[in-house]
N, C-alpha and C. Protein backbone atom coordinates (compact mmCIF):
# COMPACT_ATOMS: atom_id res chain seq x y z
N UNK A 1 -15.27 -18.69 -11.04
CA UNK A 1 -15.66 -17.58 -11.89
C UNK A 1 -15.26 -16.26 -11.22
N UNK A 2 -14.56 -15.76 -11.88
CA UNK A 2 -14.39 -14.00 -11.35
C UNK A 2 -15.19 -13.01 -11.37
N UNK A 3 -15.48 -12.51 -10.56
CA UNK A 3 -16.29 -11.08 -10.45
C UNK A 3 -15.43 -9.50 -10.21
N UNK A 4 -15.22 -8.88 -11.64
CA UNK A 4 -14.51 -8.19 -10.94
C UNK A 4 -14.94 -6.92 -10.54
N UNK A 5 -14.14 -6.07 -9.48
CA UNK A 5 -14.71 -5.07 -9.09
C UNK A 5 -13.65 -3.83 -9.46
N UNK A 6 -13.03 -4.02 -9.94
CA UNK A 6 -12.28 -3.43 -10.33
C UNK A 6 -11.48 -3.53 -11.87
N UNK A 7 -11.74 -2.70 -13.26
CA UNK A 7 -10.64 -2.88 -13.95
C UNK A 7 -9.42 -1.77 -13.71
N UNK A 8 -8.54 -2.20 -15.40
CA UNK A 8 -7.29 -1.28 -15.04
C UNK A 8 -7.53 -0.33 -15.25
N UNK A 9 -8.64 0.37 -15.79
CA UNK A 9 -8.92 1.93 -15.99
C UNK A 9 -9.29 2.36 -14.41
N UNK A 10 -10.36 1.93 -13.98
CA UNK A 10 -11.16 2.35 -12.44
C UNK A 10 -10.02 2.30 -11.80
N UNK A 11 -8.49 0.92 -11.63
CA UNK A 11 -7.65 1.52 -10.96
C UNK A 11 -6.98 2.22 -10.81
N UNK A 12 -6.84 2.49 -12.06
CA UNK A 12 -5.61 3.81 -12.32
C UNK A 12 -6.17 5.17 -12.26
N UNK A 13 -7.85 5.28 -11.68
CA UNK A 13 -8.06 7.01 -11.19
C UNK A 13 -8.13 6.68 -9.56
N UNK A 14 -7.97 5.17 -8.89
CA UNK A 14 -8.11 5.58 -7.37
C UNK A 14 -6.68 5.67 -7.32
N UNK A 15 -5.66 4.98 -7.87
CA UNK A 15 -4.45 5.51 -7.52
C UNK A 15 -4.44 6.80 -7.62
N UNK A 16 -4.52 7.58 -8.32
CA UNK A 16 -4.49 8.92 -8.84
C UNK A 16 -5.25 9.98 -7.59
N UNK A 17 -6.25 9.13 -7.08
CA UNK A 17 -6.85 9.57 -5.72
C UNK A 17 -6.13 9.69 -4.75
N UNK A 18 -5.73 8.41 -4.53
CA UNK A 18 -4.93 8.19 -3.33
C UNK A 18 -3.64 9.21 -3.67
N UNK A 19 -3.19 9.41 -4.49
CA UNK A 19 -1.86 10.33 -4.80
C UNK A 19 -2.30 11.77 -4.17
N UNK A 20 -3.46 12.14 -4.90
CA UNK A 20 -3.57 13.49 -4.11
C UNK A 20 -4.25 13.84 -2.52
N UNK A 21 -4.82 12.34 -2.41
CA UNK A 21 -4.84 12.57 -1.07
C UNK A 21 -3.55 12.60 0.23
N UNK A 22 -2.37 11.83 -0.19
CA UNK A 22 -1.10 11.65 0.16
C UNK A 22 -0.50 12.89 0.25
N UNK A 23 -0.47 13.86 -0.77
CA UNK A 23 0.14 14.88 -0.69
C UNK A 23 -0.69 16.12 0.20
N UNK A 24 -2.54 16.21 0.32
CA UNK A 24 -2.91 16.71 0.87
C UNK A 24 -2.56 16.76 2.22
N UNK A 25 -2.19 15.37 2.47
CA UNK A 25 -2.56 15.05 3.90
C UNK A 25 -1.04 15.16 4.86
N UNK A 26 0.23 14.86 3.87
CA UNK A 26 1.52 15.50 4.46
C UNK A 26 1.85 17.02 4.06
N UNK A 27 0.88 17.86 4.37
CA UNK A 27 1.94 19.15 3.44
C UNK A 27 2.84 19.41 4.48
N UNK A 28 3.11 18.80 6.01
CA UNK A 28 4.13 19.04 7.21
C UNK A 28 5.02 18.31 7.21
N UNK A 29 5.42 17.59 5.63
CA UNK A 29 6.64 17.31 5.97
C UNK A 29 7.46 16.97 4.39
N UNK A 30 8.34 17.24 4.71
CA UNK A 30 9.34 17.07 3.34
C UNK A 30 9.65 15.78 2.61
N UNK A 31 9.49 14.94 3.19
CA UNK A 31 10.00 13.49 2.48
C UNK A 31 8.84 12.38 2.68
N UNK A 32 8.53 11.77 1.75
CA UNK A 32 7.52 10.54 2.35
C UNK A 32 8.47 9.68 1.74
N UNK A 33 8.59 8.30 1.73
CA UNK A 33 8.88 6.94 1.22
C UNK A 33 7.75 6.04 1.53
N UNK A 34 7.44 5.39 0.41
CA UNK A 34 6.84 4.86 -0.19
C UNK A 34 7.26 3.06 -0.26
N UNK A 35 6.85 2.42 0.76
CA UNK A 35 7.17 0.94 1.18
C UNK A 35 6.43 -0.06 0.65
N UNK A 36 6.33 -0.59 -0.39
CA UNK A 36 5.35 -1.57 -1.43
C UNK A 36 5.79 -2.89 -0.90
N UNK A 37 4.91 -3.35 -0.65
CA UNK A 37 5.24 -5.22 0.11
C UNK A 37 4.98 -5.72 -1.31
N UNK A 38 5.90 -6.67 -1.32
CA UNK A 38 6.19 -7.64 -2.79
C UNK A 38 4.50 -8.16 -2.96
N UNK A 39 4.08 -8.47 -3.93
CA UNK A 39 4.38 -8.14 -5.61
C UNK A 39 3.40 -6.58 -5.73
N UNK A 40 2.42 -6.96 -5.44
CA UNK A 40 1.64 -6.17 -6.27
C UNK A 40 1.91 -4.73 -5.32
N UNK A 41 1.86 -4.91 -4.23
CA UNK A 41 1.69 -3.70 -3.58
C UNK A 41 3.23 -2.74 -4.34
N UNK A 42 4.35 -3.57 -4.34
CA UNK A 42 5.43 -2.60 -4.97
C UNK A 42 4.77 -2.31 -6.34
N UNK A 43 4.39 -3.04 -6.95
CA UNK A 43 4.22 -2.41 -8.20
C UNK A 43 2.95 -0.94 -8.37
N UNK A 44 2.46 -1.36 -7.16
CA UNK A 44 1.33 0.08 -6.81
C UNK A 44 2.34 1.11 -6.40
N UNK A 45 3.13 0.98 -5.53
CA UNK A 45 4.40 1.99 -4.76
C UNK A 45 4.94 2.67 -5.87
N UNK A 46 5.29 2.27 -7.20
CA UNK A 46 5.90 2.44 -8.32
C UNK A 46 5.10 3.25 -9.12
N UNK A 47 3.48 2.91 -9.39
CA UNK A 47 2.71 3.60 -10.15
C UNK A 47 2.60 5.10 -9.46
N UNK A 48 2.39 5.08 -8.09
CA UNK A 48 1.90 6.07 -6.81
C UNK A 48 3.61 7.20 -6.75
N UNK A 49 4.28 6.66 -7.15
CA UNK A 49 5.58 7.56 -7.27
C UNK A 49 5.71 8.48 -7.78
N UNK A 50 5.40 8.46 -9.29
CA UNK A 50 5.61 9.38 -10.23
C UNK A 50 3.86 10.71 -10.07
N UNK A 51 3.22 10.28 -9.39
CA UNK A 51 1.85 10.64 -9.66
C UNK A 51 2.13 11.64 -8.66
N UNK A 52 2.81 10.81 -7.04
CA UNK A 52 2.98 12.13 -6.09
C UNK A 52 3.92 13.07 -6.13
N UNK A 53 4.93 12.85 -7.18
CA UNK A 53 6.47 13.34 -7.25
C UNK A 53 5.75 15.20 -8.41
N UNK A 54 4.30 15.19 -8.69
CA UNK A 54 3.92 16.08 -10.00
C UNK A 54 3.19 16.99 -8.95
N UNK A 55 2.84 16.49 -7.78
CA UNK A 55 2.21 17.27 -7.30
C UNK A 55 2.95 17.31 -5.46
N UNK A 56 3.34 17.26 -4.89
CA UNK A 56 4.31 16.92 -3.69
C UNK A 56 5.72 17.75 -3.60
N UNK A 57 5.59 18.48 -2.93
CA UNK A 57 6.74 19.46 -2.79
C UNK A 57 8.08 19.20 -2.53
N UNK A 58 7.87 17.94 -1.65
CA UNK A 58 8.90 17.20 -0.70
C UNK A 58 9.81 16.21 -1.97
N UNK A 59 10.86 15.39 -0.82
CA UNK A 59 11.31 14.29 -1.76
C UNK A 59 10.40 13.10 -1.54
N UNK A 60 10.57 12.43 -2.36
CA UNK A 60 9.81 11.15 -2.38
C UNK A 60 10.81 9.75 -2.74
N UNK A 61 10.58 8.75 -1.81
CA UNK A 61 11.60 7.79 -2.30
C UNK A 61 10.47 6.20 -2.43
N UNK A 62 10.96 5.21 -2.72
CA UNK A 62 10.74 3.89 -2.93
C UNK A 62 11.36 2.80 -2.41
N UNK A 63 10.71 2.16 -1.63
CA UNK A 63 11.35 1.28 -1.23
C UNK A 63 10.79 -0.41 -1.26
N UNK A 64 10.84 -1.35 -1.38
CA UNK A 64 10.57 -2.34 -1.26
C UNK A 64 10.12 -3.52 0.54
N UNK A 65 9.15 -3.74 0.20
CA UNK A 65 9.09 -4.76 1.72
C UNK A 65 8.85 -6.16 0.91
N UNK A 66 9.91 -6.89 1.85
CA UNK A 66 10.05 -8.43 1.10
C UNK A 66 9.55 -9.60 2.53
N UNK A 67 8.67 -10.02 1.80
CA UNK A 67 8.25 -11.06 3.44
C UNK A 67 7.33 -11.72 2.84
N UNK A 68 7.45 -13.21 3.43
CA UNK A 68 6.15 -14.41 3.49
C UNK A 68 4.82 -14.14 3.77
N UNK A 69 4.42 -13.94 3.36
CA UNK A 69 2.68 -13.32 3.77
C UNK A 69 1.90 -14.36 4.33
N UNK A 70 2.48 -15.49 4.49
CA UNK A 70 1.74 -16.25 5.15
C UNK A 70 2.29 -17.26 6.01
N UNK A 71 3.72 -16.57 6.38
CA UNK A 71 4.38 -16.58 7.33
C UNK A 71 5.77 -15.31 7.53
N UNK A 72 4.93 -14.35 8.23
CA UNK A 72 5.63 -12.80 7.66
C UNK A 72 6.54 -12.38 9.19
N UNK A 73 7.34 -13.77 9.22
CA UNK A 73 8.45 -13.11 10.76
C UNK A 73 9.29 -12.65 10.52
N UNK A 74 9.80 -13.07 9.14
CA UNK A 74 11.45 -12.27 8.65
C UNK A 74 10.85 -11.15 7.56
N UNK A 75 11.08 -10.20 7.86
CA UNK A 75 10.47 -8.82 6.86
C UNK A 75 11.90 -8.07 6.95
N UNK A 76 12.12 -7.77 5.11
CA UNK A 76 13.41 -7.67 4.61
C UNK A 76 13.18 -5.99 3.91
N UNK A 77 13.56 -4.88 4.39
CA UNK A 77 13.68 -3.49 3.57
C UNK A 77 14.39 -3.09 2.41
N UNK A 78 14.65 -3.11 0.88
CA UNK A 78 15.47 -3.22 0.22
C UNK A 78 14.58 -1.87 -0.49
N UNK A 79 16.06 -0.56 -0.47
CA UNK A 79 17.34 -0.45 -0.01
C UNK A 79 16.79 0.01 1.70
N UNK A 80 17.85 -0.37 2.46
CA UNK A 80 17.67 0.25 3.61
C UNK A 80 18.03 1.41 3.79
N UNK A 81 17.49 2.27 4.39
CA UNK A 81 17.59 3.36 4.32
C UNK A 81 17.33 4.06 5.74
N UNK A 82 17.43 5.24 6.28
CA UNK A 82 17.10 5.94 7.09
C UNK A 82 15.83 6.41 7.17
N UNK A 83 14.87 6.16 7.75
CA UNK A 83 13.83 6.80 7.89
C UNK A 83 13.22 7.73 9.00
N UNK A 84 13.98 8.21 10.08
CA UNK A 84 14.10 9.12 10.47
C UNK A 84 13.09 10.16 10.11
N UNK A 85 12.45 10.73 10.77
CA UNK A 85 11.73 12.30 10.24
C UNK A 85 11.06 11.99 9.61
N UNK A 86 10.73 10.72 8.74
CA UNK A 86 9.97 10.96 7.51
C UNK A 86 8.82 10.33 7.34
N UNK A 87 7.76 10.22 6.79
CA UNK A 87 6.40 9.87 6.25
C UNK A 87 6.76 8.48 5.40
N UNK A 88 6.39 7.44 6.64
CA UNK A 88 6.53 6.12 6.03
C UNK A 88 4.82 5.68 5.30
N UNK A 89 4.94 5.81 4.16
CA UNK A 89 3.48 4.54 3.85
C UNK A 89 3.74 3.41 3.18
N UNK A 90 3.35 2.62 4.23
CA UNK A 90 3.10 0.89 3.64
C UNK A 90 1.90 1.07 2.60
N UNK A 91 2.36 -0.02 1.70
CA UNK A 91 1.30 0.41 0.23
C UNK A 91 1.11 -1.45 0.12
N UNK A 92 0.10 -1.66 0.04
CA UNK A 92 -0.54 -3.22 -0.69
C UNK A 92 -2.08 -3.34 -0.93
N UNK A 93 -1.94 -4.43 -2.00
CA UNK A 93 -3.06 -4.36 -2.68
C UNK A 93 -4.11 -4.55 -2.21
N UNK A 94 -4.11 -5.60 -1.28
CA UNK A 94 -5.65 -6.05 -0.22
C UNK A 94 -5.20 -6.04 1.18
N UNK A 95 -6.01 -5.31 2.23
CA UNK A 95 -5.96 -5.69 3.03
C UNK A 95 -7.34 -6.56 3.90
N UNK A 96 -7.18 -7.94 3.94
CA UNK A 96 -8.11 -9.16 4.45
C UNK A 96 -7.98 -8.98 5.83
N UNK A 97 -6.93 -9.18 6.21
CA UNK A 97 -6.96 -9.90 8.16
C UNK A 97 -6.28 -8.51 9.01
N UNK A 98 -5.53 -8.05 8.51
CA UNK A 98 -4.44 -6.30 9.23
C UNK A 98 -3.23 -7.33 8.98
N UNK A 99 -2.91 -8.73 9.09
CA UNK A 99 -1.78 -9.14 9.43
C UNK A 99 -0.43 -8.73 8.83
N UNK A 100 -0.55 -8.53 7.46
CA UNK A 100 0.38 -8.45 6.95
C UNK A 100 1.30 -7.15 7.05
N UNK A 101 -0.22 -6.39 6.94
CA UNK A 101 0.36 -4.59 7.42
C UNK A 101 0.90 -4.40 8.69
N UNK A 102 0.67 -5.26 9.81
CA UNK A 102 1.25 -5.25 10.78
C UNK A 102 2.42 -6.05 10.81
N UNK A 103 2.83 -6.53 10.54
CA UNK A 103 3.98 -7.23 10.22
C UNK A 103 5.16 -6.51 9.58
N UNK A 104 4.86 -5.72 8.26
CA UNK A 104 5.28 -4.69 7.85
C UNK A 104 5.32 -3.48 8.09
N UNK A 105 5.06 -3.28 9.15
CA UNK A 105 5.32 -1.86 10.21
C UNK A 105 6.61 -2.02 10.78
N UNK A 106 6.56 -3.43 11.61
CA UNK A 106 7.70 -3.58 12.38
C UNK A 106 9.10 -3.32 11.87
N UNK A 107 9.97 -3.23 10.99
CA UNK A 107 11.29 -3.17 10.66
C UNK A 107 11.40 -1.64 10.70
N UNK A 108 10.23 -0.84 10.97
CA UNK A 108 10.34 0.87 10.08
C UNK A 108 10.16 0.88 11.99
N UNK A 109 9.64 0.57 12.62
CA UNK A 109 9.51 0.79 14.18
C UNK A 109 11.01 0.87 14.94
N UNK A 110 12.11 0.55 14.29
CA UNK A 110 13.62 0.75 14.40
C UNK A 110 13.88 2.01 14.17
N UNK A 111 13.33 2.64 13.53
CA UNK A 111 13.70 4.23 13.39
C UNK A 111 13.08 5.04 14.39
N UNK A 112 12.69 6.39 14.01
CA UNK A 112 11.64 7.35 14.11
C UNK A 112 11.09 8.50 13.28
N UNK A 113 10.28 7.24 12.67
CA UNK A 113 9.77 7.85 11.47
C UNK A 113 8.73 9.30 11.79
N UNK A 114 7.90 10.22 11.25
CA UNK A 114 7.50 11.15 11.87
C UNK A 114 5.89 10.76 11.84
N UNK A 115 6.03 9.95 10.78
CA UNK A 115 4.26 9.11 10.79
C UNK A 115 4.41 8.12 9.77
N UNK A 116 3.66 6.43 10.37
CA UNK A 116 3.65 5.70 9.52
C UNK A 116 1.57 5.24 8.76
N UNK A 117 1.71 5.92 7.76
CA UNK A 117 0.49 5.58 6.88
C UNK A 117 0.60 4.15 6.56
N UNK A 118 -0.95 3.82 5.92
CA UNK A 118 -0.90 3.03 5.13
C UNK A 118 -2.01 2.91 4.52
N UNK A 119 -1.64 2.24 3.32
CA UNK A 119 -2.28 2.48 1.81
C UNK A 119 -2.99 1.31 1.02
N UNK A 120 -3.96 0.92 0.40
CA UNK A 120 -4.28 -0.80 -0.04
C UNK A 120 -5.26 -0.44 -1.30
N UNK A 121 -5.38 -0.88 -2.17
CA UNK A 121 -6.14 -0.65 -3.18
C UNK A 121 -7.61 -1.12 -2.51
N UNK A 122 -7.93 -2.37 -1.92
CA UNK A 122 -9.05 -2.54 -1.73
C UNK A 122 -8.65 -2.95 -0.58
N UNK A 123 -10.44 -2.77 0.20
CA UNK A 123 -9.68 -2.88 1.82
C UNK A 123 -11.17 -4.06 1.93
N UNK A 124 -10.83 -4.88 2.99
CA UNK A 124 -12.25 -5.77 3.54
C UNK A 124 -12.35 -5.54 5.07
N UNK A 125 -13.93 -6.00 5.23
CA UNK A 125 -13.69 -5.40 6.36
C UNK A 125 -13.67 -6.52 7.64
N UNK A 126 -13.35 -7.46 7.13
CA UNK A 126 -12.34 -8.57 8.01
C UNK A 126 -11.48 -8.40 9.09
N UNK A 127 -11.53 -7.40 9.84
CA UNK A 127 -9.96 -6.85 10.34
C UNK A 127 -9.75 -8.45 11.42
N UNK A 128 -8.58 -8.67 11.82
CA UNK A 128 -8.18 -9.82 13.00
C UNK A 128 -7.17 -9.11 13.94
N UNK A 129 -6.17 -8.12 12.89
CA UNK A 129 -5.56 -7.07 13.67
C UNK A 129 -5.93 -5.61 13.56
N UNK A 130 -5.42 -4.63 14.64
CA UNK A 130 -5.60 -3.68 14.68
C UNK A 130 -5.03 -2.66 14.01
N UNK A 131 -5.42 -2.77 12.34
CA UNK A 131 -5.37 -2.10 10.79
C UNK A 131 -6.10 -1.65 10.59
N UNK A 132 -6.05 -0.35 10.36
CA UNK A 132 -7.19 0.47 9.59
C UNK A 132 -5.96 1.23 8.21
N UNK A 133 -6.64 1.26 7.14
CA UNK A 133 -6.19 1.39 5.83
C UNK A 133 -6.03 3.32 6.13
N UNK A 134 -5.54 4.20 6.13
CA UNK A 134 -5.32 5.07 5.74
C UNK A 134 -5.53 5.95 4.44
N UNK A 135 -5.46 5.16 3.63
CA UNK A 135 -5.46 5.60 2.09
C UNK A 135 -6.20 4.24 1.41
N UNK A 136 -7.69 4.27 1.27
CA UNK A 136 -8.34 3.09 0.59
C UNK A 136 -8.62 3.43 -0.70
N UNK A 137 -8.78 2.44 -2.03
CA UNK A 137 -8.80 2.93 -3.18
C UNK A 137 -10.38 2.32 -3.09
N UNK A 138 -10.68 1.39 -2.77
CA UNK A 138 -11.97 0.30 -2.97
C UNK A 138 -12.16 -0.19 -1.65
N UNK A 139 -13.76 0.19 -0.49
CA UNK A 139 -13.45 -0.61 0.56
C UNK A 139 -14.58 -1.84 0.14
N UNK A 140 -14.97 -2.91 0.49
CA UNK A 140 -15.54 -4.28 -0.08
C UNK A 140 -16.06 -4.92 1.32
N UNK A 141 -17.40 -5.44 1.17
CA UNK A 141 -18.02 -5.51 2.55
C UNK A 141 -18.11 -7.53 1.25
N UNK A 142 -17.55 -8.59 2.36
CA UNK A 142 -17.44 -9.44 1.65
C UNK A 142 -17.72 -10.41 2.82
N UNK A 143 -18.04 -11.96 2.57
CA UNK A 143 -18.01 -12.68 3.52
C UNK A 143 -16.21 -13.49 3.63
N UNK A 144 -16.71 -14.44 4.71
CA UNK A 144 -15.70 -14.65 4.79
C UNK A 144 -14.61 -15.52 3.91
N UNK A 145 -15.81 -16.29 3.58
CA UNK A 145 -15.19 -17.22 2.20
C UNK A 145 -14.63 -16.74 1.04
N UNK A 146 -15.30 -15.19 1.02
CA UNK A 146 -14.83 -14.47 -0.53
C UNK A 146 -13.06 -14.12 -0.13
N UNK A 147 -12.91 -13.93 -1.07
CA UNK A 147 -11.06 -13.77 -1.31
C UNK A 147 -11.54 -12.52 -2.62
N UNK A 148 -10.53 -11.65 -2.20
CA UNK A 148 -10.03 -10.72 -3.53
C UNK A 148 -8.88 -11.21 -3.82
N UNK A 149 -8.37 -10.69 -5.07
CA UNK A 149 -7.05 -11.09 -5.96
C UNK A 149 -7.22 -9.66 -6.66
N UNK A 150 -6.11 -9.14 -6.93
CA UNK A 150 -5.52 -7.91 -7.74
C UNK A 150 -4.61 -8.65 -8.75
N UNK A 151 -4.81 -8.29 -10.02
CA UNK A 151 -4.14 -8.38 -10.82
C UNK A 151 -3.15 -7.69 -11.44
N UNK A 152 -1.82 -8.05 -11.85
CA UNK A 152 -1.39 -7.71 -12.64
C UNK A 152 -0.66 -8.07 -13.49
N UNK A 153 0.44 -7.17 -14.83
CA UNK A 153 0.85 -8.12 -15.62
C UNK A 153 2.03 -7.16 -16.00
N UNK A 154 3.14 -7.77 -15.71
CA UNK A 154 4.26 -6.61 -15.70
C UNK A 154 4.22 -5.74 -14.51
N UNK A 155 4.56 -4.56 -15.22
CA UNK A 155 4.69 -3.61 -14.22
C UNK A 155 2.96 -2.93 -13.87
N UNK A 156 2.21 -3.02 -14.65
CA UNK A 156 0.39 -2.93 -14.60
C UNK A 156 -0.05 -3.64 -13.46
N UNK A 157 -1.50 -2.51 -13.12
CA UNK A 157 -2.28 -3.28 -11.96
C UNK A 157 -3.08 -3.39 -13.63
N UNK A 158 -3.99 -4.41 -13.71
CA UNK A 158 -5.06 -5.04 -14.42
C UNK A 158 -6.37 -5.17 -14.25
N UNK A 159 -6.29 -5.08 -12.63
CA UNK A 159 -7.91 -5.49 -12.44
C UNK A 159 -8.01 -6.11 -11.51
N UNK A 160 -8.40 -6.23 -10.35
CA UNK A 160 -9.21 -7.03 -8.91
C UNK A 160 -10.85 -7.75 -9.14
N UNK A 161 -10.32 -8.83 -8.53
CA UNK A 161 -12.15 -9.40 -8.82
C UNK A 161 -12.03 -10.19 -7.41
N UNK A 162 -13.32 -10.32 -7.44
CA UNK A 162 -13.91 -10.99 -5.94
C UNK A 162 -13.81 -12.67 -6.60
N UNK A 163 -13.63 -13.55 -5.40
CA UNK A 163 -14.01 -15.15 -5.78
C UNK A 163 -14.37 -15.90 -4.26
């Protein structure tokens, strides 16, 4: 049975949060990119684009992180790009253990980026690695057995529920 804690309306004003907190929080620098780990988190990277691009002075770009989440040694950047100078945030939907966000740091640790954020719709407070969410939309005090799931359908977040 699902419990959810989230629908697609409630998500679509913390994105909207997190957007203006993003822009509050770089006004020192000109460019952020925006790194969405497959599925849902890109499709958050995508919603979070157009929201910071209305209010954000700088450029803003998109990028994709492609990796096994539950075996995350090969982590793939599509497009690659230079990130140099710029305001990297990793964006995904839950963060459970830190693992994945740490995992997805590493390929952007080849550059020198000028700061790497990171972003999660709902955060637990599970940590195993040393992750702390930067930009939380929902934080969720859960046991260990509970699992979140974020939904979506298309290019839509839908809704998160606890199980």
């Amino acid at each position: 049975m699902k419990k959810y804690i989230l629908d697609k309306k409630l998500a679509a004003r913390k994105l909207e949060r997190m957007a203006l907190e993003i822009a509050e929080r770089n006004t020192d620098t000109g460019h952020i990119v925006l790194a969405g780990i497959r599925e849902s988190g890109s499709i958050m990277a995508a919603k979070l684009l157009p929201m910071i691009q209305k209010i954000f002075e700088g450029k803003t770009d998109l990028v994709k992180v492609l990796m096994d989440k539950k075996h995350p040694d090969a982590v793939i950047i599509d497009p690659v790009t230079d990130f140099n100078n710029k305001v990297v945030i990793i964006v995904d939907d839950v963060a459970n253990s830190g693992k994945t966000m740490t995992y997805a740091i590493k390929p952007f640790l080849e550059y020198q980026p000028q700061k790497i954020q990171t972003l999660v719709l709902v955060e637990r407070t599970h940590k195993t690695f040393p992750i702390s969410a930067d930009y939380v939309g929902l934080s969720v005090a859960t046991t260990l057995q509970e699992h979140i799931f974020v939904e979506t359908e298309g290019d839509e977040i839908t809704g998160a529920y606890l199980m």
